[in-house]
Protein backbone atom coordinates (compact mmCIF):
# COMPACT_ATOMS: atom_id res chain seq x y z
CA UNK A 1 -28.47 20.63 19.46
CA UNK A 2 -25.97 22.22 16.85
CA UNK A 3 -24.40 20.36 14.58
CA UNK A 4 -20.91 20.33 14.91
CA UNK A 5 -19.21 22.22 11.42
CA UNK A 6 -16.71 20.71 9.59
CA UNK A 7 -14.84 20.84 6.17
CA UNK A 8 -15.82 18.84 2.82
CA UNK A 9 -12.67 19.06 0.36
CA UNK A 10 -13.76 17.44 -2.93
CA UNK A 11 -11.02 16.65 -5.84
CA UNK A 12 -10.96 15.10 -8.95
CA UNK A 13 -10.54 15.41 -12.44
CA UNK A 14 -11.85 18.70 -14.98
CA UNK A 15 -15.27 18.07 -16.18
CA UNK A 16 -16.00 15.31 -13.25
CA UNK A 17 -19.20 17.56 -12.11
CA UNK A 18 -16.94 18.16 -8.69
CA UNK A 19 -18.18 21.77 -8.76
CA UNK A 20 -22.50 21.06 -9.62
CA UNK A 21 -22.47 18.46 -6.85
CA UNK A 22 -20.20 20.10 -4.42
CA UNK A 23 -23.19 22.97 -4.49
CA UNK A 24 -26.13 20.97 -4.35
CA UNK A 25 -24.07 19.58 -0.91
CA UNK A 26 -23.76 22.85 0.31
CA UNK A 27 -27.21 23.74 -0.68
CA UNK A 28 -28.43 20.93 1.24
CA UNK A 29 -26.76 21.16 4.50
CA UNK A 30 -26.80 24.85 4.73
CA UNK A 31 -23.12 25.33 3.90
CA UNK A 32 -20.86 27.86 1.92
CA UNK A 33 -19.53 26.62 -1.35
CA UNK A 34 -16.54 27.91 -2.59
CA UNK A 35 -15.29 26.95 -5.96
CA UNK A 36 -11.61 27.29 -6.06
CA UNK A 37 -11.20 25.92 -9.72
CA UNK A 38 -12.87 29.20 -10.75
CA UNK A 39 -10.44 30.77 -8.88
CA UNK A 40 -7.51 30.05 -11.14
CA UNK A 41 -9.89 30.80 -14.09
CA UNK A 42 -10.43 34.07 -12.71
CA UNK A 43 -6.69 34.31 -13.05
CA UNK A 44 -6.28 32.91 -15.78
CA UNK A 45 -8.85 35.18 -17.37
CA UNK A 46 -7.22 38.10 -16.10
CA UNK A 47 -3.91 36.81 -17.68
CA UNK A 48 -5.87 36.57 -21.44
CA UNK A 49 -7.16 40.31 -21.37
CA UNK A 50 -4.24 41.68 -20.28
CA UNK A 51 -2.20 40.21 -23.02
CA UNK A 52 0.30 37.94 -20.24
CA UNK A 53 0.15 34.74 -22.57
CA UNK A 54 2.85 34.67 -25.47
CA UNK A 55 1.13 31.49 -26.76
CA UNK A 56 0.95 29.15 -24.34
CA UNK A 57 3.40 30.60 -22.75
CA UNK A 58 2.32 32.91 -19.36
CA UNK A 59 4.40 36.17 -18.53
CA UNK A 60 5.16 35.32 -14.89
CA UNK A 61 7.04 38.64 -14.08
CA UNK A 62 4.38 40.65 -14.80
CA UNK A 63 1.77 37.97 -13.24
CA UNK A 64 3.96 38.33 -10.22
CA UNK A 65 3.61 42.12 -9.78
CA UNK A 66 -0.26 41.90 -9.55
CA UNK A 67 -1.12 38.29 -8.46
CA UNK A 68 -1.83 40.07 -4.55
CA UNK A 69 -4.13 42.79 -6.20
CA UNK A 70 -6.40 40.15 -7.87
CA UNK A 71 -9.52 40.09 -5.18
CA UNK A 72 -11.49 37.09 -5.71
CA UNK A 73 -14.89 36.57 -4.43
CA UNK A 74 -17.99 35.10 -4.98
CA UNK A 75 -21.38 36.56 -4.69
CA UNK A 76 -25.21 34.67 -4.75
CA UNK A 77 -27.00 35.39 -7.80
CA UNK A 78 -30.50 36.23 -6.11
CA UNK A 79 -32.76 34.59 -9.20
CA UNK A 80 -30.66 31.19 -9.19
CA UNK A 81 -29.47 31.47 -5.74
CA UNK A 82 -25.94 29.97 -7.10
CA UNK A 83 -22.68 31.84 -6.10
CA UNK A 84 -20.68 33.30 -9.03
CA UNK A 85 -17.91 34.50 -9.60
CA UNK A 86 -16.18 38.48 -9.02
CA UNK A 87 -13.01 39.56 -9.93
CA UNK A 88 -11.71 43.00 -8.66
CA UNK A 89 -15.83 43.64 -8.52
CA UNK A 90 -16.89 42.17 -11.87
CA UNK A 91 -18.91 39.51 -12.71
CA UNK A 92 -16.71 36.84 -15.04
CA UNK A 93 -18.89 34.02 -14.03
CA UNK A 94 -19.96 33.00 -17.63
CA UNK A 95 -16.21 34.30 -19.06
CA UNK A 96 -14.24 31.99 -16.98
CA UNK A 97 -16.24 28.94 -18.02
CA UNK A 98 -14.88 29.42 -22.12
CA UNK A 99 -12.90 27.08 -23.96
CA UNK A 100 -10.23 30.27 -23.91
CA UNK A 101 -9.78 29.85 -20.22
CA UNK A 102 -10.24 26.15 -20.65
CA UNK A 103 -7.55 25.80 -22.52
CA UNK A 104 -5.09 27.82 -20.97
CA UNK A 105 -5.86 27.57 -16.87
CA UNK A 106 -3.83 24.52 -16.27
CA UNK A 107 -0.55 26.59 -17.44
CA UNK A 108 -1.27 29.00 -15.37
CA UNK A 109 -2.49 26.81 -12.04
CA UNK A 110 1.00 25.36 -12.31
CA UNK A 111 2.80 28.38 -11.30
CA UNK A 112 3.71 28.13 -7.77
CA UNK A 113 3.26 31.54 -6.23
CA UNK A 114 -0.56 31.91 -8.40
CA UNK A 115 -0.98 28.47 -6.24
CA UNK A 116 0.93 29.96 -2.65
CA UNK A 117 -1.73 33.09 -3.12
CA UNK A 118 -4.56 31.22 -4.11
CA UNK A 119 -4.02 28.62 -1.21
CA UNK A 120 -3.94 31.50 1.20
CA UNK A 121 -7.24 33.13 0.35
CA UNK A 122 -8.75 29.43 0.39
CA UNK A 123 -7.31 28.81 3.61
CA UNK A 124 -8.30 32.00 5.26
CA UNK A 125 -12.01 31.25 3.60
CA UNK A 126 -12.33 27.92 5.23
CA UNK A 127 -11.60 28.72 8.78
CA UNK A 128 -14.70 28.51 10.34
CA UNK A 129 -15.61 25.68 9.06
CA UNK A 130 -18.89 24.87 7.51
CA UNK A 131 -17.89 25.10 4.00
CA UNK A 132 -17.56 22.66 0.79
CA UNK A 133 -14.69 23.33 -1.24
CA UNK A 134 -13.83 21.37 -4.82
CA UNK A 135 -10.84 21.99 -6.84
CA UNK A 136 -7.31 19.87 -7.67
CA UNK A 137 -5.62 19.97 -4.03
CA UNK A 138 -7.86 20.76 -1.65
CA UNK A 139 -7.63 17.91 0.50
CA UNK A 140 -4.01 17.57 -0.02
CA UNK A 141 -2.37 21.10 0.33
CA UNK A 142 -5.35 23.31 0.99
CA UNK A 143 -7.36 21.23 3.71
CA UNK A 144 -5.38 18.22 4.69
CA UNK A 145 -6.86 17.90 8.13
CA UNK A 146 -10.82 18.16 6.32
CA UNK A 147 -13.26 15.93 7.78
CA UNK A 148 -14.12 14.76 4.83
CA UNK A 149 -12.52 14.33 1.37
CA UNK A 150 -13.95 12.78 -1.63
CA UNK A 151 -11.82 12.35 -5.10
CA UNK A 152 -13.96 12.15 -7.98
CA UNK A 153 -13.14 10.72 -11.14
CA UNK A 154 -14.75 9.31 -14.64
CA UNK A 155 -13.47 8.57 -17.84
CA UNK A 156 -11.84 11.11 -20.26
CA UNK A 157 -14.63 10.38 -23.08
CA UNK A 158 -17.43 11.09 -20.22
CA UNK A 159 -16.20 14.04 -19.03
CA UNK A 160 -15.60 15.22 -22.34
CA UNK A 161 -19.32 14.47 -23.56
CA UNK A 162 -20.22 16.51 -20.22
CA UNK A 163 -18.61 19.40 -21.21
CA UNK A 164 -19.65 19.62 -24.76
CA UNK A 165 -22.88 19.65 -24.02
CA UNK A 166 -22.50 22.16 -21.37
CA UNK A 167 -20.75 24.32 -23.96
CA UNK A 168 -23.17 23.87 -26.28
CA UNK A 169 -26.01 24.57 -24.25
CA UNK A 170 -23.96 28.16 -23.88
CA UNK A 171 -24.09 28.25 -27.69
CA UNK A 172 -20.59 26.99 -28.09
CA UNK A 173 -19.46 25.71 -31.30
CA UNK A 174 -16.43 23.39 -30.71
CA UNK A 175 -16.19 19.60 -31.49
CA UNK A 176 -15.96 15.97 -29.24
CA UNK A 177 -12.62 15.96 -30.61
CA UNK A 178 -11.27 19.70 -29.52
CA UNK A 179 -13.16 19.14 -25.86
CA UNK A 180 -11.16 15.70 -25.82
CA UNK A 181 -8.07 16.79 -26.15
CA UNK A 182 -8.75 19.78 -23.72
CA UNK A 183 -9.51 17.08 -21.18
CA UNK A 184 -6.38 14.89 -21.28
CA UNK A 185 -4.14 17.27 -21.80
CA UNK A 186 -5.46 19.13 -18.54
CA UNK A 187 -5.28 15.23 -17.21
CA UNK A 188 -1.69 15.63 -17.65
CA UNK A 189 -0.70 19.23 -16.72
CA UNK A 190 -2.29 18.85 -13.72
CA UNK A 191 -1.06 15.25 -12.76
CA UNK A 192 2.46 15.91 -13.72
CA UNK A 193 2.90 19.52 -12.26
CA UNK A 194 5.97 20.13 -9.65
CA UNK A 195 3.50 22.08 -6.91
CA UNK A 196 0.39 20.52 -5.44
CA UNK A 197 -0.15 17.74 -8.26
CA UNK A 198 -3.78 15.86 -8.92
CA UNK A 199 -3.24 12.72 -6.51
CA UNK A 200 -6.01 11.35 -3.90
CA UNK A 201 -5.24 11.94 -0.54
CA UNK A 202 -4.53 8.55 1.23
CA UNK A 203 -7.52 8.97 3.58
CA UNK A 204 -9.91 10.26 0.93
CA UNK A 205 -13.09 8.53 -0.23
CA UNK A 206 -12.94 7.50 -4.37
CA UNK A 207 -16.16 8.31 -6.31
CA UNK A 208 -16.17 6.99 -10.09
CA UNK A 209 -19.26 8.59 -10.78
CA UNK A 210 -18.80 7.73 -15.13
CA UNK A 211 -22.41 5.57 -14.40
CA UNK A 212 -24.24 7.24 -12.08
CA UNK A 213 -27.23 9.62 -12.05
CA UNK A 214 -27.29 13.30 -10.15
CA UNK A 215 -29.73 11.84 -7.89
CA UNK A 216 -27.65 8.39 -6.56
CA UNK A 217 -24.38 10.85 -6.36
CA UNK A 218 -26.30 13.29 -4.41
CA UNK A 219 -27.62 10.35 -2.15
CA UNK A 220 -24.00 9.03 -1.49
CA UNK A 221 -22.85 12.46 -1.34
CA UNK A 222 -25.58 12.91 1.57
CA UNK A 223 -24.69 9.44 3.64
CA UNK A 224 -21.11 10.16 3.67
CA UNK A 225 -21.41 13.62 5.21
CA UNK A 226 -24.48 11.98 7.79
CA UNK A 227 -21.72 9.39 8.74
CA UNK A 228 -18.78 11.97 9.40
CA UNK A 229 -21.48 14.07 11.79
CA UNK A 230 -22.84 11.04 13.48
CA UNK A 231 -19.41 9.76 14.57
């Protein structure tokens, strides 16, 4: 008998780990992942090398022009068998993952029509089902009728440790302090912005996973989906 598909939306804060566990998910029940936080870094990346940012500041008039032409998909690496990411065709998997997009994606996730377009190409990717999206929203304004929703969180100081050493394993030279501050201030943006703001959906499951190994969040991970399909 076929399992019945359904959707897994999966929020939380940055540097939470939504996007390595919402993978090994789909991995494991034979699902498409689809990463929409690397979405807006896609965009946000775009925004850098074409000079749209006057400091912080983002150049939404000329955003607006071409936010429609910027195609965003994601392709499986055939050695690591992970998706990454392709914008208008190029790879920018590793380029969207710098502190320079780090930094500046939360200005630019804020603006509401980058969010209307990006909402609309996650929308339209998650209509047949069977697919495991993370991100900020997705079980608020993207998905709010998923089968299952799970908001992660973990403290600011764990989630910053996380991501230094994942920048440093990339040969990043940036301090605790800098990655800190890139946290919380993210924290904010994102949980104080007018469209589609960081909250947990009322009917969503909370997962501090500060203490936990990969292998017992994987295992929870696992029994929550098992007891959405077996109702």
């Amino acid at each position: 008998m076929q399992t019945t598909k359904i959707v897994i939306a999966i929020d939380g804060f940055s540097s939470c780990g939504k996007s390595t566990m919402a993978k090994e998910l789909a991995r494991k029940i034979g699902y498409v992942y689809i990463d929409s936080g690397a979405m807006y870094r896609a965009v946000t990346l775009y925004c850098i090398d074409n000079d749209l940012f006057e400091n912080d500041t983002v150049n939404e008039s000329e955003l607006q022009k071409v936010i429609n032409t910027l195609q965003i998909t994601f392709k499986i690496n055939p050695e690591s068998g992970k998706p990454e990411t392709y914008l208008n065709g190029e790879n920018v998997e590793n380029e969207i993952r710098s502190m320079r997009v780090s930094d500046k994606v939360s200005q630019v996730s804020a603006i509401p029509f980058v969010r209307e377009a990006m909402v609309a190409q996650q929308q339209a990717l998650g209509k047949q089902k069977g697919v495991v999206m993370d991100g900020r929203d997705i079980g608020t304004t993207v998905f709010p009728d998923a089968e299952l929703k799970i908001f992660v969180t973990a403290s600011p100081e764990t989630r910053a440790q996380r991501r230094l050493d994942e920048l440093q394993k990339k040969g990043s030279n940036v301090s605790f302090e800098e990655v800190l501050d890139n946290v919380k201030k993210r924290d904010y943006i994102d949980q104080n912005r007018e469209i589609s703001p960081l909250r947990k959906a009322d009917d969503a499951l909370l997962l501090d996973n500060s203490k936990m190994t990969l292998a017992e969040q994987d295992a929870w991970l696992i029994a929550q989906y098992n007891r959405v399909i077996e109702k």
